[in-house]
C-alpha atoms as a PDB file:
ATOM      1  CA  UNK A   1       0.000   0.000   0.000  1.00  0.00           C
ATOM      2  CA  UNK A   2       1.385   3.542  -0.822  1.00  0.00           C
ATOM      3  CA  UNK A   3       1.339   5.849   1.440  1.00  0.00           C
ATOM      4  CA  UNK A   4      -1.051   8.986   1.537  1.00  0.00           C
ATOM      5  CA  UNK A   5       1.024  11.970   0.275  1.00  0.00           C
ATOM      6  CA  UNK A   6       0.212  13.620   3.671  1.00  0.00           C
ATOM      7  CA  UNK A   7       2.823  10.720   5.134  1.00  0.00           C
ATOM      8  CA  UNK A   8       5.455  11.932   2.876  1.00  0.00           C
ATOM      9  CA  UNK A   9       7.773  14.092   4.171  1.00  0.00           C
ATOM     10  CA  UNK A  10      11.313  15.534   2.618  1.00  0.00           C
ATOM     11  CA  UNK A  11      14.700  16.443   4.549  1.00  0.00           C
ATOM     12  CA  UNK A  12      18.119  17.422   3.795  1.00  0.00           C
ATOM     13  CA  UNK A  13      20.854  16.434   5.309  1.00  0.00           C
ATOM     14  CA  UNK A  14      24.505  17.577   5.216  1.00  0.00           C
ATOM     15  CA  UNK A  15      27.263  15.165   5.876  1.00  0.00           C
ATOM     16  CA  UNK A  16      30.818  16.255   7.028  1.00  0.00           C
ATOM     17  CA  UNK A  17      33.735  13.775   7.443  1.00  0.00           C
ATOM     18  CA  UNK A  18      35.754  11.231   5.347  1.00  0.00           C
ATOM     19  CA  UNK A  19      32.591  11.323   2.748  1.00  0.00           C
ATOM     20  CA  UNK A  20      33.712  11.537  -0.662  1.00  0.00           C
ATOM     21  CA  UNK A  21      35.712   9.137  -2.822  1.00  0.00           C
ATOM     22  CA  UNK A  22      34.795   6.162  -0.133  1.00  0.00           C
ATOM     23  CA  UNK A  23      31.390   4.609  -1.878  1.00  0.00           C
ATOM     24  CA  UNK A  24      29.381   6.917  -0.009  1.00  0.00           C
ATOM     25  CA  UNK A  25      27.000   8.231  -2.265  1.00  0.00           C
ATOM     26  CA  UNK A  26      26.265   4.685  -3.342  1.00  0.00           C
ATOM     27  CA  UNK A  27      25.807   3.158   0.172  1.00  0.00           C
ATOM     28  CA  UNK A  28      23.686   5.806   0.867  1.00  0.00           C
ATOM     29  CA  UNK A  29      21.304   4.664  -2.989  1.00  0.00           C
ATOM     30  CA  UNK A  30      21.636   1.178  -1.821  1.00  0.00           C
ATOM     31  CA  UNK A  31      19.774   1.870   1.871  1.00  0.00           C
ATOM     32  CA  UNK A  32      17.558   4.710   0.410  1.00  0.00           C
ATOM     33  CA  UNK A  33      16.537   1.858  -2.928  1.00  0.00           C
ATOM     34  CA  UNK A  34      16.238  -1.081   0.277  1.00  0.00           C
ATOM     35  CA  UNK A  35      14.061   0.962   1.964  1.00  0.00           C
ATOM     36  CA  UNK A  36      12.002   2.265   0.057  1.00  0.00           C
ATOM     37  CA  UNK A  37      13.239   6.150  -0.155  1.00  0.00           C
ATOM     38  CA  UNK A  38      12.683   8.217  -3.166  1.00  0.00           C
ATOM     39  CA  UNK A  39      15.292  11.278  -3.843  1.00  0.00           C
ATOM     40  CA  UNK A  40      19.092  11.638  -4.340  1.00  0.00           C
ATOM     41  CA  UNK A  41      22.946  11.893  -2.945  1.00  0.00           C
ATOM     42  CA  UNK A  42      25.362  14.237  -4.182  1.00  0.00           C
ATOM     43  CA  UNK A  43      28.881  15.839  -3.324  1.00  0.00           C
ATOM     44  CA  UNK A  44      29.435  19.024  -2.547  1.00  0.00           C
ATOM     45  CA  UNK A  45      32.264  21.306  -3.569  1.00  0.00           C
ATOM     46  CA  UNK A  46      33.278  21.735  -0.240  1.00  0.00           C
ATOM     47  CA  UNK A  47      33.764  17.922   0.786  1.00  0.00           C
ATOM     48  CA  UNK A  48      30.551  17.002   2.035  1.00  0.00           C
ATOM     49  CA  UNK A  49      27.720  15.170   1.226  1.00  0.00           C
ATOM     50  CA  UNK A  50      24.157  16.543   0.545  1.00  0.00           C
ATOM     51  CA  UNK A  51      21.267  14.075   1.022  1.00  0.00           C
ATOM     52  CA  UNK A  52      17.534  14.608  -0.028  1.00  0.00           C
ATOM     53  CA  UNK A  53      15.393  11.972   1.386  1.00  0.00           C
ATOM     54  CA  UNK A  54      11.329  11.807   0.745  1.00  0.00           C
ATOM     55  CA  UNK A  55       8.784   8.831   2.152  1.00  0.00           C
ATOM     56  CA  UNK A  56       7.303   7.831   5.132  1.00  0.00           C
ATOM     57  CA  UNK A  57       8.827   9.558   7.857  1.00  0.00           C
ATOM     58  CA  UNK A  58      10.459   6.228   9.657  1.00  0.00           C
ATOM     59  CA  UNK A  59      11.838   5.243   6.708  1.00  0.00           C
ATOM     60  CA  UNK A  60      13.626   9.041   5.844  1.00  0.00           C
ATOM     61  CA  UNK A  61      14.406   9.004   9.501  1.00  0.00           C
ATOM     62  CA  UNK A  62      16.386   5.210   9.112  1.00  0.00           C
ATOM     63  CA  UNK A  63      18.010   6.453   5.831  1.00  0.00           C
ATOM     64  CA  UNK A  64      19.455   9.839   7.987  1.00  0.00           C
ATOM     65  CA  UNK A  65      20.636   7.282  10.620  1.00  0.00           C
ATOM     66  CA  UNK A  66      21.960   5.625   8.236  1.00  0.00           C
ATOM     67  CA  UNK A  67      24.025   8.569   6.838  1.00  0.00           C
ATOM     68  CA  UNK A  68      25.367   9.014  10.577  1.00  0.00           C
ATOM     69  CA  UNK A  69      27.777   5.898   9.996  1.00  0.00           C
ATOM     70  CA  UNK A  70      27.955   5.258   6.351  1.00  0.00           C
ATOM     71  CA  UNK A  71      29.857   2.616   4.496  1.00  0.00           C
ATOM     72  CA  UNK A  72      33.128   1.146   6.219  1.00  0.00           C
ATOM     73  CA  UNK A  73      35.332   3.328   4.683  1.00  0.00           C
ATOM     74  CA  UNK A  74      33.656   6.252   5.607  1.00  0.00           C
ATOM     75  CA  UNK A  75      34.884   8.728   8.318  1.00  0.00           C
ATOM     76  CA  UNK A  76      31.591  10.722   9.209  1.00  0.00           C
ATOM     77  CA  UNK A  77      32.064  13.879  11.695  1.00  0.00           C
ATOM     78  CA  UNK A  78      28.469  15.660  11.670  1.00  0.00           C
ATOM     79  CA  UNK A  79      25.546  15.598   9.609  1.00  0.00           C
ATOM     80  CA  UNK A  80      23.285  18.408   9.644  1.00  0.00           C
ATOM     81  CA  UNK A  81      19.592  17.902   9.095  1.00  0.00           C
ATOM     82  CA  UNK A  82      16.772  20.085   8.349  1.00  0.00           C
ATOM     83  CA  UNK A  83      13.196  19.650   6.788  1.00  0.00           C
ATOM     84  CA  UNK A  84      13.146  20.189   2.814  1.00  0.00           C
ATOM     85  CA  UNK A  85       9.865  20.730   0.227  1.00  0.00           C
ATOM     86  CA  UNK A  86       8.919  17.684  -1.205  1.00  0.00           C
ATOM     87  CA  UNK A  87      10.083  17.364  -4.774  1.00  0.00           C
ATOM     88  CA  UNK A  88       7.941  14.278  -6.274  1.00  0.00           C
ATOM     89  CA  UNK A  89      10.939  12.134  -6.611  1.00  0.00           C
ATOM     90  CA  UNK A  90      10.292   8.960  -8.010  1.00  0.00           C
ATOM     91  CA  UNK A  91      13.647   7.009  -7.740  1.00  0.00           C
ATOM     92  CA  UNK A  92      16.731   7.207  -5.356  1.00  0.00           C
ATOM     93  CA  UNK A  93      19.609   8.643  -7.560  1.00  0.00           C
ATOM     94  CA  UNK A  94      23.405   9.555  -7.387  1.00  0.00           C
ATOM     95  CA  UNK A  95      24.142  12.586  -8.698  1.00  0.00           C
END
C-alpha cells in the first residue's frame, strides 16, 4: 500500500567527514533503494555530502541514521539535518 502523500515528508541532510571518494554516495542509494526512499545523494564542492530523502517519515528518519555511519570506509564527523519541500521524486539517484 502507498502511502497517503500527507505521510510523505522531505529532509536534507549535510554530511561532514571522510565522505567523498569512499562509496558513499552509493551506500547511501543502496539503503535509500532497500528501503524504500525516493530522492538523491550528491557531493558538494566543499567535501561534504548533501542528502535529499522523501517517504514515510520512519523510513527518511532510518536512511538519515543511516548517513550518521555510512559505508566502512567512511569517516563521518556531523551531519546536519533540516526539513526540505517535497520534490515528487520517483527514484533514489546519485548525482
Amino acid at each position: 500500500m502507498t502511502p497517503a502523500a500527507s505521510d510523505r515528508v522531505a529532509r536534507r541532510a549535510l554530511v561532514s567527514g571522510t565522505v567523498q571518494g569512499v562509496g558513499f554516495r552509493v551506500s547511501v542509494r543502496t539503503e535509500a533503494r532497500n528501503l524504500g526512499v525516493l530522492g538523491w545523494v550528491r557531493n558538494l564542492d566543499d567535501g561534504r555530502v548533501e542528502v535529499h530523502a522523501e517517504g514515510p517519515a520512519p523510513l527518511v528518519d532510518a536512511l538519515l541514521t543511516y548517513c550518521r555511519v555510512g559505508p566502512p570506509a567512511s569517516v563521518v564527523t556531523d551531519v546536519t539535518v533540516s526539513d526540505a519541500a517535497p520534490e515528487g521524486a520517483v527514484v533514489f539517484a546519485v548525482r
